[in-house]
N, C-alpha and C. Protein backbone atom coordinates (compact mmCIF):
# COMPACT_ATOMS: atom_id res chain seq x y z
N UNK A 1 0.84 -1.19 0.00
CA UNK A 1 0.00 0.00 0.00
C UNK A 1 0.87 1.25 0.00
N UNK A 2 2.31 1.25 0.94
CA UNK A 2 2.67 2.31 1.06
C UNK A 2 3.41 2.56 -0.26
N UNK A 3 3.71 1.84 -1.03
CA UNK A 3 4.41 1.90 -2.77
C UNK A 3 3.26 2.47 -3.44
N UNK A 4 2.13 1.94 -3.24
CA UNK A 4 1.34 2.59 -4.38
C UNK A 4 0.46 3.62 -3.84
N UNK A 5 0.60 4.25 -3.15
CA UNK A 5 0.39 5.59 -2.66
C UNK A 5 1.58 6.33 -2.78
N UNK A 6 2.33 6.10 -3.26
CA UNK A 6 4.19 7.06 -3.29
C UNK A 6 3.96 7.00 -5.12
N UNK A 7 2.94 6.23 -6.13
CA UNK A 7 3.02 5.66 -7.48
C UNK A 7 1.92 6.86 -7.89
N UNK A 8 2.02 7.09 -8.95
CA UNK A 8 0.52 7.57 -9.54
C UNK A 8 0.39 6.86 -11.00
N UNK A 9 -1.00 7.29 -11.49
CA UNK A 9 -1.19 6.52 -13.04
C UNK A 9 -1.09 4.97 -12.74
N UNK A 10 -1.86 4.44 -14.12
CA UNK A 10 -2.40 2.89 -13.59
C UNK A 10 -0.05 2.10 -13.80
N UNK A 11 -0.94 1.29 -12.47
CA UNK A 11 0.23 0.61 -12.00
C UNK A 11 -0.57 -0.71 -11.04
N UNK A 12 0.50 -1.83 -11.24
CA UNK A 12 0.47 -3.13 -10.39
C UNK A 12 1.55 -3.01 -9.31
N UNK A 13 0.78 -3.39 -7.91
CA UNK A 13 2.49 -3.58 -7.33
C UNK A 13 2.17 -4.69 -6.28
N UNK A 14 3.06 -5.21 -6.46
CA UNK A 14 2.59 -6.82 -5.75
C UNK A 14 3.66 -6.59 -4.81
N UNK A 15 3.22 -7.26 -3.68
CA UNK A 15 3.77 -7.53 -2.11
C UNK A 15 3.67 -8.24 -1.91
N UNK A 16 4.28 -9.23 -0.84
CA UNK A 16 4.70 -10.32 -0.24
C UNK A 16 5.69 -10.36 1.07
N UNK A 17 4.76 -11.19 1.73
CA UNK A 17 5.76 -11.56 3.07
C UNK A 17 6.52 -13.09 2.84
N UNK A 18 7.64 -12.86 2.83
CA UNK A 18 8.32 -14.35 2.88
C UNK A 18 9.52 -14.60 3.89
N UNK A 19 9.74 -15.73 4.41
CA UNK A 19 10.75 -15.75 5.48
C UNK A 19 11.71 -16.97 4.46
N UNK A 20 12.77 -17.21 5.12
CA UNK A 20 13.54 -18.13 4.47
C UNK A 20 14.57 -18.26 5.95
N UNK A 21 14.33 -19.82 6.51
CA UNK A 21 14.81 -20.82 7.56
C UNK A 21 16.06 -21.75 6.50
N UNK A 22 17.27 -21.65 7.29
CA UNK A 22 18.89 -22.07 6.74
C UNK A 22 19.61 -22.54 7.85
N UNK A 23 19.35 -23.62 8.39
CA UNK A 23 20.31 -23.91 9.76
C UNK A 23 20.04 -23.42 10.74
N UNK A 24 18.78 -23.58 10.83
CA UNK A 24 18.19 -22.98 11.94
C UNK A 24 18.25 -21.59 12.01
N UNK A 25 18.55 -20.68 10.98
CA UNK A 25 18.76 -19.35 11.02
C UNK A 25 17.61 -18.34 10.29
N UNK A 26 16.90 -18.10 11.15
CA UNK A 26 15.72 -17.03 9.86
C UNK A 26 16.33 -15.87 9.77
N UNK A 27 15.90 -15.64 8.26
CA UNK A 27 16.75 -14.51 7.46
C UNK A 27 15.02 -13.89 7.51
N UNK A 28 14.64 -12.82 7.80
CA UNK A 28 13.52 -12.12 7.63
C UNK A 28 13.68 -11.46 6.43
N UNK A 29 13.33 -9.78 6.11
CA UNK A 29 13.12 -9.35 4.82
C UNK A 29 14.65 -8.73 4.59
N UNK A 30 15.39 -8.55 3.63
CA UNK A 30 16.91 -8.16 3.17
C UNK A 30 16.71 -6.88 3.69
N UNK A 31 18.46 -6.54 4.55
CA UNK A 31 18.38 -5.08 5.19
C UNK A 31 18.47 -4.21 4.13
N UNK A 32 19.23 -4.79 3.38
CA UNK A 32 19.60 -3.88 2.10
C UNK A 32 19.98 -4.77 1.10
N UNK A 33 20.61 -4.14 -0.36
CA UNK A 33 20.75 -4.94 -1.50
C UNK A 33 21.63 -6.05 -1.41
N UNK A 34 22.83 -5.87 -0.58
CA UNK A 34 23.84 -6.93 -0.42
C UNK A 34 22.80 -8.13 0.22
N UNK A 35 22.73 -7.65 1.45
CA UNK A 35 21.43 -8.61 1.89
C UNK A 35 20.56 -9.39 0.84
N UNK A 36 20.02 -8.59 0.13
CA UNK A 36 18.88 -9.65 -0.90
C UNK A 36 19.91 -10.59 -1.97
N UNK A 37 21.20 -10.39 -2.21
CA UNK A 37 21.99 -10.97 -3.18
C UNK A 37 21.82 -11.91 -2.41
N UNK A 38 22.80 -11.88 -1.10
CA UNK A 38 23.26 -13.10 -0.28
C UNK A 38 22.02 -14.17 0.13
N UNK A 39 20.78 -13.54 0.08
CA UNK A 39 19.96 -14.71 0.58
C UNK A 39 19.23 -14.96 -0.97
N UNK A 40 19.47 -14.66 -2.03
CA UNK A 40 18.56 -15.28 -3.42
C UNK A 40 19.87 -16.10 -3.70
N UNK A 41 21.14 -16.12 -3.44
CA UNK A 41 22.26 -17.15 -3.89
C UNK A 41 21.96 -18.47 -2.93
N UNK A 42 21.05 -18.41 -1.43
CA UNK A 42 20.70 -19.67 -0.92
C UNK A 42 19.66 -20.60 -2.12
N UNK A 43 19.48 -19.91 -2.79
CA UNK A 43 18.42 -20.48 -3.97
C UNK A 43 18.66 -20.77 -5.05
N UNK A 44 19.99 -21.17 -5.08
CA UNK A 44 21.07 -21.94 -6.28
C UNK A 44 20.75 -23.48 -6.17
N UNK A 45 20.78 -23.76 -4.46
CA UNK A 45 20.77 -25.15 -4.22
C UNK A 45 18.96 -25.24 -4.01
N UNK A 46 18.80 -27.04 -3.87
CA UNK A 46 17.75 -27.52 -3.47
C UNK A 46 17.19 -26.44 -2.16
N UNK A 47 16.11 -26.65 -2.56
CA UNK A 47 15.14 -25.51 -0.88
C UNK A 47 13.60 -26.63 -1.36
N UNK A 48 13.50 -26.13 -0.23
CA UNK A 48 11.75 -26.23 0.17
C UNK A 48 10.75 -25.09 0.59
N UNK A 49 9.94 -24.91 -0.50
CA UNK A 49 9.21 -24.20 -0.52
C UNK A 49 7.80 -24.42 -0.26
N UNK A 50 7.50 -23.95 0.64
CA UNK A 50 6.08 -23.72 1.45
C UNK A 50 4.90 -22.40 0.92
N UNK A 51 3.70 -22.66 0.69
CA UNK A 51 2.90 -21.67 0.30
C UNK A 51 1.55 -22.24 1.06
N UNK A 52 1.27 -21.20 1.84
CA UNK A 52 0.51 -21.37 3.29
C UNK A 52 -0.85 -19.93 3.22
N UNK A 53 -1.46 -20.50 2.02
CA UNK A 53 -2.61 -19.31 2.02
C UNK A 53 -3.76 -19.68 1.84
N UNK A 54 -4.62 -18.88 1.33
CA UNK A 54 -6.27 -19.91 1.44
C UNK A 54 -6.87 -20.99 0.07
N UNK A 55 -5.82 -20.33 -0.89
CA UNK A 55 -5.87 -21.27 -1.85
C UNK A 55 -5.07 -22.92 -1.94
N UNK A 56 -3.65 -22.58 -0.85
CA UNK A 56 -3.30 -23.58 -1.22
C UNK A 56 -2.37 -23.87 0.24
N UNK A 57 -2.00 -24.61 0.65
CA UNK A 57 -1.16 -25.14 1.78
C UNK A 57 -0.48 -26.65 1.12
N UNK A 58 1.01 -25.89 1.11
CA UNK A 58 1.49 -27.04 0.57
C UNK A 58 3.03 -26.71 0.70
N UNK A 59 4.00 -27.53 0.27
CA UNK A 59 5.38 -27.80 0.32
C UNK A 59 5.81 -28.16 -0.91
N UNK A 60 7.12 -27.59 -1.60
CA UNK A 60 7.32 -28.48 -2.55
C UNK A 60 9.28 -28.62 -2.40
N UNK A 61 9.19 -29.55 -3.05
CA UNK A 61 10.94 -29.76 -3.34
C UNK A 61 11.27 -28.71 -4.52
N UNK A 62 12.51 -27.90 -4.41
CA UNK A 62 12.31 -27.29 -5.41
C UNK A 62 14.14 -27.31 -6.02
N UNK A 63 14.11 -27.50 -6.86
CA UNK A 63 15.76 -28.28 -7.63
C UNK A 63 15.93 -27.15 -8.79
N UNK A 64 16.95 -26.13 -8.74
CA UNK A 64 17.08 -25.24 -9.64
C UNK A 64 17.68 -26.13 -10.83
N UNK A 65 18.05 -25.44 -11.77
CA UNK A 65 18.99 -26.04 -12.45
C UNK A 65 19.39 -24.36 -13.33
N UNK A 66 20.15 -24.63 -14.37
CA UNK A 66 20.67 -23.68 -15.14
C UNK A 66 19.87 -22.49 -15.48
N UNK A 67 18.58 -23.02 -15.72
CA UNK A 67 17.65 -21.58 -16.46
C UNK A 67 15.76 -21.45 -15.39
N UNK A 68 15.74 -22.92 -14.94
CA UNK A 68 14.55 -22.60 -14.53
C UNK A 68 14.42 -23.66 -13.17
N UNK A 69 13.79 -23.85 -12.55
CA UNK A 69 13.15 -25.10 -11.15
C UNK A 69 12.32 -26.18 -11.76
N UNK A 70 12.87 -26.90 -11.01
CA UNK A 70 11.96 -28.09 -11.17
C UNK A 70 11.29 -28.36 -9.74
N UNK A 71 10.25 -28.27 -9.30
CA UNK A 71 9.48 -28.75 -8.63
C UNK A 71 8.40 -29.88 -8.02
N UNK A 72 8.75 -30.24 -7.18
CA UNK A 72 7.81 -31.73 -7.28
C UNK A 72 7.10 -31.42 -5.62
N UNK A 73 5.75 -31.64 -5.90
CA UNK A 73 5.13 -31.08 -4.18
C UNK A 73 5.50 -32.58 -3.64
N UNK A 74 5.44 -32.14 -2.10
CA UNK A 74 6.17 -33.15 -1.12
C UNK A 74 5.04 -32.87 -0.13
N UNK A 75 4.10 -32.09 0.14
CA UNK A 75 3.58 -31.90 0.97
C UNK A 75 1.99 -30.95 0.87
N UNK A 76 1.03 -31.47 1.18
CA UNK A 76 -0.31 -30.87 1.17
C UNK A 76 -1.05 -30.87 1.81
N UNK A 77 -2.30 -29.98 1.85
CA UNK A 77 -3.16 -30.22 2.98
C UNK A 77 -4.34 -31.34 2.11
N UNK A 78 -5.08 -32.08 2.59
CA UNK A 78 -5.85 -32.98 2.14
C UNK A 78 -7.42 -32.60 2.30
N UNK A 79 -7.42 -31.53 3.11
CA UNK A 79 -8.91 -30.79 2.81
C UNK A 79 -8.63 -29.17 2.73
N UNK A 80 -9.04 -28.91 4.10
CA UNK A 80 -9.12 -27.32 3.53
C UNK A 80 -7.92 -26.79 3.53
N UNK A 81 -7.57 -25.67 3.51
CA UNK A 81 -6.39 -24.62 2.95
C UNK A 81 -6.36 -24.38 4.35
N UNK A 82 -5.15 -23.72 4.91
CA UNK A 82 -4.92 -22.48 5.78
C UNK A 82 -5.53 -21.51 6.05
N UNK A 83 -5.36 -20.72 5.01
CA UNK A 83 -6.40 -19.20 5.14
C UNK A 83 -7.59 -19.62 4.88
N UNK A 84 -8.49 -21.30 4.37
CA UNK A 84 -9.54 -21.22 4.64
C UNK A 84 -10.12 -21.17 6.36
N UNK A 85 -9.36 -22.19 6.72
CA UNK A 85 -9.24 -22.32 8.18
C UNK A 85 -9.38 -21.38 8.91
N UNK A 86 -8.59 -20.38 8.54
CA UNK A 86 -8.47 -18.87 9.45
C UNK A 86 -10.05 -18.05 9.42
N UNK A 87 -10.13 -18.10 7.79
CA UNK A 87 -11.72 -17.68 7.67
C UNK A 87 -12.07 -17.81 8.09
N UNK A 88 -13.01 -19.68 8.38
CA UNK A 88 -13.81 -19.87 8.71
C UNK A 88 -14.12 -19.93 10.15
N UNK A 89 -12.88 -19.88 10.65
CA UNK A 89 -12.83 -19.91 12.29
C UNK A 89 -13.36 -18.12 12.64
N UNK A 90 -12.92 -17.26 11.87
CA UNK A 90 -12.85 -16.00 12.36
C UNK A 90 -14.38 -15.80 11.91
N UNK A 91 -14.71 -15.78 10.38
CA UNK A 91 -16.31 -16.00 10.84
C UNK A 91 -17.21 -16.64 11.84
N UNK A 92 -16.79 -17.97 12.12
CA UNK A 92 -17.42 -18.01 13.34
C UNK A 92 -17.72 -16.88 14.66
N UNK A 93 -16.20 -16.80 14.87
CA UNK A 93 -16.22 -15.88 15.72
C UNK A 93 -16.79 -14.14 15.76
N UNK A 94 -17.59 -14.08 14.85
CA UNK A 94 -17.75 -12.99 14.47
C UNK A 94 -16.60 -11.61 13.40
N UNK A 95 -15.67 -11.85 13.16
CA UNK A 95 -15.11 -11.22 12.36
C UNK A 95 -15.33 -11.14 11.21
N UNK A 96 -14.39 -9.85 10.78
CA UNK A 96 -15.34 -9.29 9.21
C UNK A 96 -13.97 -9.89 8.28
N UNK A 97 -14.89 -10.64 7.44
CA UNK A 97 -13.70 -11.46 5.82
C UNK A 97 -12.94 -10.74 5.06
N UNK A 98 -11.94 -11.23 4.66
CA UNK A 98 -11.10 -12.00 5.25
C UNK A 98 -10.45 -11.61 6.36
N UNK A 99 -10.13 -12.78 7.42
CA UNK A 99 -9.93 -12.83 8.93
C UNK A 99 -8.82 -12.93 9.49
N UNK A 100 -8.38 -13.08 8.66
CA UNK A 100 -6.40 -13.13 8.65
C UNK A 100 -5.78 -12.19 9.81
N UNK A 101 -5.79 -10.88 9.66
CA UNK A 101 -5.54 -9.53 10.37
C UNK A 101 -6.33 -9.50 12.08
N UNK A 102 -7.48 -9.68 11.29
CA UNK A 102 -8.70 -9.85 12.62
C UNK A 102 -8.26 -11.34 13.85
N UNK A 103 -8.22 -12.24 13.13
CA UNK A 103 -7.73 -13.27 14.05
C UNK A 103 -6.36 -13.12 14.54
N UNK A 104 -5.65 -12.85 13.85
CA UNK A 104 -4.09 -12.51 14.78
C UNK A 104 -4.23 -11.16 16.10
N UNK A 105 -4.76 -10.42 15.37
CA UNK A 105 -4.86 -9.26 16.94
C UNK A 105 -5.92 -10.13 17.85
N UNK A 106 -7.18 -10.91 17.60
CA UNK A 106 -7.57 -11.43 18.74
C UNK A 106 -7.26 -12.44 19.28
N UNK A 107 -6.61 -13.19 18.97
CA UNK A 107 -5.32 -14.74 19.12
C UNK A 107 -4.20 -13.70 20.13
N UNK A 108 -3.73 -12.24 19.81
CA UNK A 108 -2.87 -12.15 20.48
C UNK A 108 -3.22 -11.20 21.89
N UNK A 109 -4.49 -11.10 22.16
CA UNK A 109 -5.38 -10.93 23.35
C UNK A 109 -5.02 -12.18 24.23
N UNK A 110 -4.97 -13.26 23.71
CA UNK A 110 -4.54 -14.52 24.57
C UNK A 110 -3.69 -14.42 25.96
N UNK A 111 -4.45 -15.12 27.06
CA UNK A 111 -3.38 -15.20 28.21
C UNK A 111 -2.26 -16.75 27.63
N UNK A 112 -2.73 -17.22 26.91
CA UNK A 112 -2.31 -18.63 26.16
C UNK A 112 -0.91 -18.40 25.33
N UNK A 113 -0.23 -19.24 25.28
CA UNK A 113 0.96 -18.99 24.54
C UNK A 113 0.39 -20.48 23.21
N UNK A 114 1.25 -19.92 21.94
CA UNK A 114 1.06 -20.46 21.17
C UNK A 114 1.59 -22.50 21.48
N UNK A 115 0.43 -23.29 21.26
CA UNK A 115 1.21 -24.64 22.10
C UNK A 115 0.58 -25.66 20.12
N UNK A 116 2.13 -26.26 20.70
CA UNK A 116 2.27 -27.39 19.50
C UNK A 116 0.68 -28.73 19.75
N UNK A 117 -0.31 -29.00 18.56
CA UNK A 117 -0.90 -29.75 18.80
C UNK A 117 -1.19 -30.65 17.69
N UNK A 118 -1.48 -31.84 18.08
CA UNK A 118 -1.33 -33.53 17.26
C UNK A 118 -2.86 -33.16 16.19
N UNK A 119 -1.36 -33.13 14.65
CA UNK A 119 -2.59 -33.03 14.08
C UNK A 119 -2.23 -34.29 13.16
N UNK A 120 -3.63 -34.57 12.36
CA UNK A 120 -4.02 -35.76 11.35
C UNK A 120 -2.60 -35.50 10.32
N UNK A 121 -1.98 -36.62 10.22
CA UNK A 121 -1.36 -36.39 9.41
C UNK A 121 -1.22 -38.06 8.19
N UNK A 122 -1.36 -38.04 6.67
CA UNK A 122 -0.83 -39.31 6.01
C UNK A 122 0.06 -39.32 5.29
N UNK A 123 0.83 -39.90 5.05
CA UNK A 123 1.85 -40.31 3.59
C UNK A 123 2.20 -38.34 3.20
N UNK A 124 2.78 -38.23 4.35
CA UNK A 124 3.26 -36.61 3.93
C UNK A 124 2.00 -35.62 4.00
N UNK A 125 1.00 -35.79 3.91
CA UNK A 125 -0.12 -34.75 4.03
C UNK A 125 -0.58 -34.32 5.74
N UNK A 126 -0.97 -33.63 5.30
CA UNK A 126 -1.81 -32.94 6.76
C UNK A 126 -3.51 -32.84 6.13
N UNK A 127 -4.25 -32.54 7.44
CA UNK A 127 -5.32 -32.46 7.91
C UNK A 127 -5.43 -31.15 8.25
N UNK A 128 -6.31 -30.06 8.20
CA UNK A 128 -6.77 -29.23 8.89
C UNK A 128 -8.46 -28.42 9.13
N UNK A 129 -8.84 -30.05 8.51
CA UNK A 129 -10.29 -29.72 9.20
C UNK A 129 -10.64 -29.98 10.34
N UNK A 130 -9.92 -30.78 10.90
CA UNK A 130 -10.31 -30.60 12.24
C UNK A 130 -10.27 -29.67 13.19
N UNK A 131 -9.71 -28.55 12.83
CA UNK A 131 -9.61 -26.82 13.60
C UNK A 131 -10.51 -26.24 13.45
N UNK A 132 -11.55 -26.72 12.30
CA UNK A 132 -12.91 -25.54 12.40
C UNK A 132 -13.83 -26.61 13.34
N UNK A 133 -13.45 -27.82 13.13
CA UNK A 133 -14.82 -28.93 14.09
C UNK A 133 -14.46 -28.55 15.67
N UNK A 134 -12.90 -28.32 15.85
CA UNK A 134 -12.51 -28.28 17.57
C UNK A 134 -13.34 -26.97 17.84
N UNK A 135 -12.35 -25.85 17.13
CA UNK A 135 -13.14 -24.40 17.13
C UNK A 135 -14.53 -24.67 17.09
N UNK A 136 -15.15 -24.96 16.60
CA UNK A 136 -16.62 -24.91 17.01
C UNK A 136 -17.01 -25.03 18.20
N UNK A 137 -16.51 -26.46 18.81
CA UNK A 137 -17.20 -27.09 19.88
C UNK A 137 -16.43 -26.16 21.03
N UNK A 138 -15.16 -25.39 20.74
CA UNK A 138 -14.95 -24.58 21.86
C UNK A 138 -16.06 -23.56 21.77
N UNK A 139 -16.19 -22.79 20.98
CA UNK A 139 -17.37 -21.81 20.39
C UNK A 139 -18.73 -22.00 21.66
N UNK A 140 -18.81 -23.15 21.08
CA UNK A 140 -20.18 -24.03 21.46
C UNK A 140 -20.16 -23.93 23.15
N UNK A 141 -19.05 -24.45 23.81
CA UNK A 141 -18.67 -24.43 25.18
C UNK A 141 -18.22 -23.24 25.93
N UNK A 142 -18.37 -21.91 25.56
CA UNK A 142 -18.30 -21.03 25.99
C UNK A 142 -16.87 -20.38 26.02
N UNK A 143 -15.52 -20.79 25.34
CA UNK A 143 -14.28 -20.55 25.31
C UNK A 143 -14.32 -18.91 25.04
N UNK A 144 -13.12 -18.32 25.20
CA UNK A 144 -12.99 -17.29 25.07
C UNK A 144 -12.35 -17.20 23.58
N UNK A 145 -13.04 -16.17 22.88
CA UNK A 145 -12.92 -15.94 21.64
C UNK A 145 -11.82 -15.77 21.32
N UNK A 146 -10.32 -15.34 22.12
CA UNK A 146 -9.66 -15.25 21.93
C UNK A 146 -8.49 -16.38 21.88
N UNK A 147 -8.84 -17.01 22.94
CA UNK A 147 -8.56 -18.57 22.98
C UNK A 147 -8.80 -19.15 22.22
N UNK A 148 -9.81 -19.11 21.38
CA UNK A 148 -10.34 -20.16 19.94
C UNK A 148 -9.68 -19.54 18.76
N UNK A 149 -9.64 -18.47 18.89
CA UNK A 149 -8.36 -17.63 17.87
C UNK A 149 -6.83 -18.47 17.99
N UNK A 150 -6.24 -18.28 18.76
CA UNK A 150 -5.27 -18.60 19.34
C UNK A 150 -4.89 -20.04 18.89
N UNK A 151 -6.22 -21.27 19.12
CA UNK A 151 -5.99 -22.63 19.32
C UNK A 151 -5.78 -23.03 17.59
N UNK A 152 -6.73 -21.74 16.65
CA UNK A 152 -6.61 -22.19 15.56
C UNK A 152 -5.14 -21.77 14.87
N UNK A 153 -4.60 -20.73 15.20
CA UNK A 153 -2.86 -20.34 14.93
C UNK A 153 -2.09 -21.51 15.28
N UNK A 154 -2.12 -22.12 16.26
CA UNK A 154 -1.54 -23.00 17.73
C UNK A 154 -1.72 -24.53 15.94
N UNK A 155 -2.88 -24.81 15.69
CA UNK A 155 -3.18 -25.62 14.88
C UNK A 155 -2.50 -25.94 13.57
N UNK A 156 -2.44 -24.72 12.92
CA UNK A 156 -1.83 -24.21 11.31
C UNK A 156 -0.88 -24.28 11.86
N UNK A 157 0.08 -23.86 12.67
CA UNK A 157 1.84 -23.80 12.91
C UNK A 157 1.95 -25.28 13.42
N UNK A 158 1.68 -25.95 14.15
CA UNK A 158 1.96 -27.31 14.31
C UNK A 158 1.63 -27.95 12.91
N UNK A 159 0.77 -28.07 12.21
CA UNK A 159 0.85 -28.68 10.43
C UNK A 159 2.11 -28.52 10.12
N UNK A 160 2.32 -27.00 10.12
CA UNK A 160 3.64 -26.46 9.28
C UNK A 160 4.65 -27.12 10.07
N UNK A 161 4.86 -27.23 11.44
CA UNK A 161 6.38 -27.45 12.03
C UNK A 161 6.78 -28.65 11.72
N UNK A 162 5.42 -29.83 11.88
CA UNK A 162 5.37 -31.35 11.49
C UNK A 162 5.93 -31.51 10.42
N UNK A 163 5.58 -31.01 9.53
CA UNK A 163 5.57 -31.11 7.86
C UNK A 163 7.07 -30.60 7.82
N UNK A 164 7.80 -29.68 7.99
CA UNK A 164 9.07 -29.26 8.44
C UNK A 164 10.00 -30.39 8.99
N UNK A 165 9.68 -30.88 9.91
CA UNK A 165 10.22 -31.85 10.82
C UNK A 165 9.95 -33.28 9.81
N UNK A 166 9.27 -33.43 8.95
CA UNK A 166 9.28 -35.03 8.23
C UNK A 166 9.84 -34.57 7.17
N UNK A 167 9.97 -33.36 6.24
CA UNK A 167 10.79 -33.12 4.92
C UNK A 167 11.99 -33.36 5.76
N UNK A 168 12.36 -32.02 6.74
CA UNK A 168 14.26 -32.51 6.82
C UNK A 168 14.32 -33.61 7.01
N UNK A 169 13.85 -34.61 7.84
CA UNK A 169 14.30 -36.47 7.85
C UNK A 169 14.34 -36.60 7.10
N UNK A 170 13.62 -36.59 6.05
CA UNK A 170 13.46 -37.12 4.34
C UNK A 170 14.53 -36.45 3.69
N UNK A 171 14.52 -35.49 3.29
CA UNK A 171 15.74 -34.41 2.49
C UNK A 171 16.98 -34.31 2.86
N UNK A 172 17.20 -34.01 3.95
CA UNK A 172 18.59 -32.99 4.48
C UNK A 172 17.54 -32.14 5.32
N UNK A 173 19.00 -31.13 5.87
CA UNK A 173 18.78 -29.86 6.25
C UNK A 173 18.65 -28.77 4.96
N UNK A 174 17.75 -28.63 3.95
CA UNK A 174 17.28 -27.75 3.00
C UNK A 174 17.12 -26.41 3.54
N UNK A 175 17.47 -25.24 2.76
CA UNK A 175 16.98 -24.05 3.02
C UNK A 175 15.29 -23.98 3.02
N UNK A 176 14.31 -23.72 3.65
CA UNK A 176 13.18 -23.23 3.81
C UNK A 176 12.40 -22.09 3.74
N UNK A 177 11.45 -21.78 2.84
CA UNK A 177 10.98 -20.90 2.37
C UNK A 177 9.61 -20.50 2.32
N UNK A 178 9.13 -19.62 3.18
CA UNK A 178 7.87 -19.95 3.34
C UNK A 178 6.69 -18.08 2.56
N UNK A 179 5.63 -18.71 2.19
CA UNK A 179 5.16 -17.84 1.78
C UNK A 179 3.72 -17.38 2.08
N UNK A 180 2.49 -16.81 1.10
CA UNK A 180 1.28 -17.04 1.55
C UNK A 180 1.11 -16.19 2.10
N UNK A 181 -0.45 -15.69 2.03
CA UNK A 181 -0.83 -14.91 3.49
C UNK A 181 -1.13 -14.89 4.57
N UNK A 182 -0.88 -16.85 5.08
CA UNK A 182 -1.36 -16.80 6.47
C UNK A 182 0.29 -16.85 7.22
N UNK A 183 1.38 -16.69 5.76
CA UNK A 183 2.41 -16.96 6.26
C UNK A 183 2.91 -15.38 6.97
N UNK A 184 2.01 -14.71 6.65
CA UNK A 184 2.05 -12.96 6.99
C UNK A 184 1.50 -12.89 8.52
N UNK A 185 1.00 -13.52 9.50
CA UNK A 185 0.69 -13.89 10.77
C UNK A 185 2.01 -13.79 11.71
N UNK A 186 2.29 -12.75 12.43
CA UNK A 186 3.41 -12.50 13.43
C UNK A 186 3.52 -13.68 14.16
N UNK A 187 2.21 -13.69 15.13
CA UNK A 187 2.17 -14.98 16.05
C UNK A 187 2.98 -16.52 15.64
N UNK A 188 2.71 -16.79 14.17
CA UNK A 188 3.33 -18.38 13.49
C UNK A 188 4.83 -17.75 12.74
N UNK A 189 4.49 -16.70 12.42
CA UNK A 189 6.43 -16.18 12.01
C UNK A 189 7.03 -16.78 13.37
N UNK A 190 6.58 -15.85 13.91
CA UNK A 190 7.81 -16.02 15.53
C UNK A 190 8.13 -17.02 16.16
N UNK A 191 6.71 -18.30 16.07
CA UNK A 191 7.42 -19.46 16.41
C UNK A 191 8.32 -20.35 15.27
N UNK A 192 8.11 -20.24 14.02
CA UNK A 192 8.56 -20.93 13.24
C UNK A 192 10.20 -20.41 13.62
């Protein structure tokens, strides 16, 4: 927003939050240009790339070569998306769509700290319908709205850490790359 308010006359300007995990080291956004060289040269070698939004939640292997990537997904959700999840939980809760923004400030009302929880997982996939069925029945039981915020962040970052934790066994230690707009959520940046 703040680029295309500094722009005039028709113009596109696309934004993105992305983190990139290297040995346990998160590189957040480049301080400056040297900065962005040094972390797009981690992307010579094999990485794993993550895209964590409402269209899609998934992982892929990603193998440069001379002119372009080759990609092969390693990892998916098997029903709903992420940012559907977030939606539909935050509609529940009364918030206005999309809930992305809305659920992170009321998730971070929480006396609760973000806690790792056992989710469905097969043959490399995840589950994350079961966060709008739990969320409900907290809903249902009188939980605090902010707590049901919270449990569904707490939900999506345990997918992601799992899914993290079975590629490196499988792969190596790969550079990690994560994207998406639920990947734009402070609360799941900070634990990742």
């Amino acid at each position: 927003k703040a680029v295309f308010d500094k722009t005039q006359g028709d113009r596109i300007v696309i934004g993105s939050d992305t983190m990139v995990i290297k040995n346990s080291k998160l590189f957040g956004k480049p301080k400056d240009k040297q900065d962005a060289i040094n972390m797009l040269n981690l992307l010579k070698n094999d990485f794993i790339a993550f895209h964590i939004s409402g269209g899609t939640s998934q992982a892929l292997l990603v193998k440069p070569d001379e002119k372009y990537f080759k990609t092969i997904k390693v990892s998916d959700s098997l029903d709903l998306k992420a940012g559907q999840a977030v939606d539909r939980v935050g509609v529940s809760l009364g918030l206005k769509f999309p809930c992305g923004p809305e659920l992170e400030k009321l998730a971070s009302r929480s006396n609760n700290e973000l806690e790792y929880i056992k989710v469905f997982r097969r043959d490399g996939m995840f589950s994350l319908s079961g966060v709008e069925n739990k969320c409900k029945q907290m809903l249902d039981k009188g939980f605090k709205h902010e707590d049901i915020a919270l449990y569904c962040l707490s939900y999506i970052y345990s997918a992601i850490d799992d899914t993290v934790d079975e590629l490196t066994e499988k792969y190596g230690n790969l550079p990690v790359v994560f994207s998406g707009g639920v990947m734009s959520n402070k609360i799941i940046r900070q634990k990742i």
